[in-house]
Protein backbone atom coordinates (compact mmCIF):
# COMPACT_ATOMS: atom_id res chain seq x y z
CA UNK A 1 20.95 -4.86 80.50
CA UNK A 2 17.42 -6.32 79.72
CA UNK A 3 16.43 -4.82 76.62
CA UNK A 4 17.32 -7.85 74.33
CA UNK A 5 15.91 -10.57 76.48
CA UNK A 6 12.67 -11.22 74.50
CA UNK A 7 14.88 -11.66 71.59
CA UNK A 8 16.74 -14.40 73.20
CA UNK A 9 14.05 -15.79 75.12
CA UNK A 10 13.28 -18.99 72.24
CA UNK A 11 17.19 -20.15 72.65
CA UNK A 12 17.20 -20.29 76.16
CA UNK A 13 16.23 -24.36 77.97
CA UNK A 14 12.60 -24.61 78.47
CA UNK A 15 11.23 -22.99 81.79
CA UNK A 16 14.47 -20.81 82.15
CA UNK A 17 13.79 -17.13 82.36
CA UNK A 18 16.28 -14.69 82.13
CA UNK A 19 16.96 -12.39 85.49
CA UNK A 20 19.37 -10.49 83.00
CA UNK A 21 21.87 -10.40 80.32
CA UNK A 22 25.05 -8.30 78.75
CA UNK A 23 26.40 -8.64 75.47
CA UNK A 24 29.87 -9.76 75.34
CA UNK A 25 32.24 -11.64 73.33
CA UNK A 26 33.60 -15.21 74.11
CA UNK A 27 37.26 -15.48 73.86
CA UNK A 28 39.02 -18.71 73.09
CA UNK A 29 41.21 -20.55 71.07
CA UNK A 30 39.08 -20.20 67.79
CA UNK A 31 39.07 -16.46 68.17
CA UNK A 32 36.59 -13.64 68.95
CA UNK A 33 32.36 -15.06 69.24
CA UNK A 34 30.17 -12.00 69.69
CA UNK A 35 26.83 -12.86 71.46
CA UNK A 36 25.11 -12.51 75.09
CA UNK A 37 26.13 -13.73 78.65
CA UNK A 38 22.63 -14.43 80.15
CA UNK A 39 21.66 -15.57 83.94
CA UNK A 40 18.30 -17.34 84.86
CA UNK A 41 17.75 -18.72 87.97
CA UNK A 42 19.49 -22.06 87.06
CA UNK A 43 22.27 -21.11 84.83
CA UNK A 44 24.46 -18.73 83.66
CA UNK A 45 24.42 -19.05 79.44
CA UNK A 46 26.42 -17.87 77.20
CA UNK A 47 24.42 -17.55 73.30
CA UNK A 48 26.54 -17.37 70.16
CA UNK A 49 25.06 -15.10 67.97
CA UNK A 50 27.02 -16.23 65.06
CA UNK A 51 25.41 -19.49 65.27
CA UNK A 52 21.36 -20.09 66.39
CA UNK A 53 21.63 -24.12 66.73
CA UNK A 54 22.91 -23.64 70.09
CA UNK A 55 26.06 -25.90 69.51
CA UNK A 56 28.35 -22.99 69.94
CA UNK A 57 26.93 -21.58 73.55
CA UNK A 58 28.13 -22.52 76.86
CA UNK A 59 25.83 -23.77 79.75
CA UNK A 60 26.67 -23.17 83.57
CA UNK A 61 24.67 -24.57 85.77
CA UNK A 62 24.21 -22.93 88.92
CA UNK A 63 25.51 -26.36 90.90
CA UNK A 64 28.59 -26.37 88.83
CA UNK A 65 29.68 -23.00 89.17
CA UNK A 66 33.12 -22.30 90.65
CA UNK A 67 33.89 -18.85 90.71
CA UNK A 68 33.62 -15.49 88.34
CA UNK A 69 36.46 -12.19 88.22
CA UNK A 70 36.51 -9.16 86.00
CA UNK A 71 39.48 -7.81 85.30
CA UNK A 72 39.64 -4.68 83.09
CA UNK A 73 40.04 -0.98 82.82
CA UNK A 74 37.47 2.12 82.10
CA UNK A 75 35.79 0.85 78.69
CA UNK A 76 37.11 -2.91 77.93
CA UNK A 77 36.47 -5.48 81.31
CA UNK A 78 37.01 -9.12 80.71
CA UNK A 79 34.97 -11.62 82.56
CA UNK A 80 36.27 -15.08 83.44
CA UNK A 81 33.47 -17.54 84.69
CA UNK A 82 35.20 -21.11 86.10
CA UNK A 83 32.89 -24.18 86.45
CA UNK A 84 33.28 -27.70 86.73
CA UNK A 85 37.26 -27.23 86.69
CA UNK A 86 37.07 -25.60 83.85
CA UNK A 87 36.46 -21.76 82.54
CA UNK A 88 35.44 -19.48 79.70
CA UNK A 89 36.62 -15.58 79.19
CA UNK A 90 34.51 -13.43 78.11
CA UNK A 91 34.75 -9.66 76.86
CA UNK A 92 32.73 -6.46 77.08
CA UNK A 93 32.01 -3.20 78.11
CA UNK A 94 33.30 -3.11 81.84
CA UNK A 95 30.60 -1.62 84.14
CA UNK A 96 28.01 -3.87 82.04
CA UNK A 97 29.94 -6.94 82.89
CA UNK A 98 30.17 -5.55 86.88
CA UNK A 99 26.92 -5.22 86.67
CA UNK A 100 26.66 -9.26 85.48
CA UNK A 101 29.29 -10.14 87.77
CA UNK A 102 26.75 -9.01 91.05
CA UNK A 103 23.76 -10.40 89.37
CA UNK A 104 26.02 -13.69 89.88
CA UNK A 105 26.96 -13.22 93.26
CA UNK A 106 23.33 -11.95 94.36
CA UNK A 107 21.99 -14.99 92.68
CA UNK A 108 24.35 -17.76 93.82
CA UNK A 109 24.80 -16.11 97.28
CA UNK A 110 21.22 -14.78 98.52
C-alpha cells in the first residue's frame, strides 16, 4: 500500500509522514473523486488527485476521529470514516481498504 507515498509526500502538512496509504475514490454529492486515503501519525487524509491545491482533500485529525466501517463484497469495499459528527465514504478495492481500516484501529488504539 506504500508504493506511492513519495509521490504524495509534498501535499501532505509539514512534519506529517505517512504510516500508509490506499487509493480510493471519495464519494459524495458532487460525484466520483479518485485520489488516496493516507494515515500519518496525526491524521487520516484524504488527497484529490483531480485537484493539487489541496482545497478538495479532507483532513481527520486523529482527536476528531469518531469511528471507521467497510462494508463491501470480494472486489468493491466502501469505507466510511465519521469525525467531528460528520463523515466521508470512500471507495476501493476491498482487502486494500481492510488493510487501511486496521492501520486505523492499530494507530488510534495501540
Amino acid at each position: 500500500m506504500m508504493e506511492h507515498s513519495k509521490h504524495h509526500q509534498d501535499r501532505l502538512p509539514e512534519g506529517e509522514q505517512p504510516i500508509t496509504e490506499v487509493e480510493a475514490n471519495r464519494l459524495d454529492e458532487d460525484g466520483r473523486h479518485a485520489g488516496w486515503l493516507v494515515l500519518t501519525p496525526n491524521k487520516i487524509i484524504f488527497l484529490d488527485e483531480e485537484h493539487d491545491s489541496g482545497r478538495h482533500d479532507d483532513y481527520v485529525d486523529h482527536i476528531a476521529f469518531q469511528g471507521v466501517e467497510l462494508t463491501g463484497d470480494d472486489t468493491v469495499g466502501t469505507l466510511v470514516i465519521s469525525w467531528s459528527d460528520q463523515g466521508k465514504v470512500y471507495e476501493g478495492s476491498t482487502i486494500e481498504l481492510r488493510a487501511f481500516k486496521v492501520a486505523i484501529e492499530d494507530q488510534l488504539n495501540p
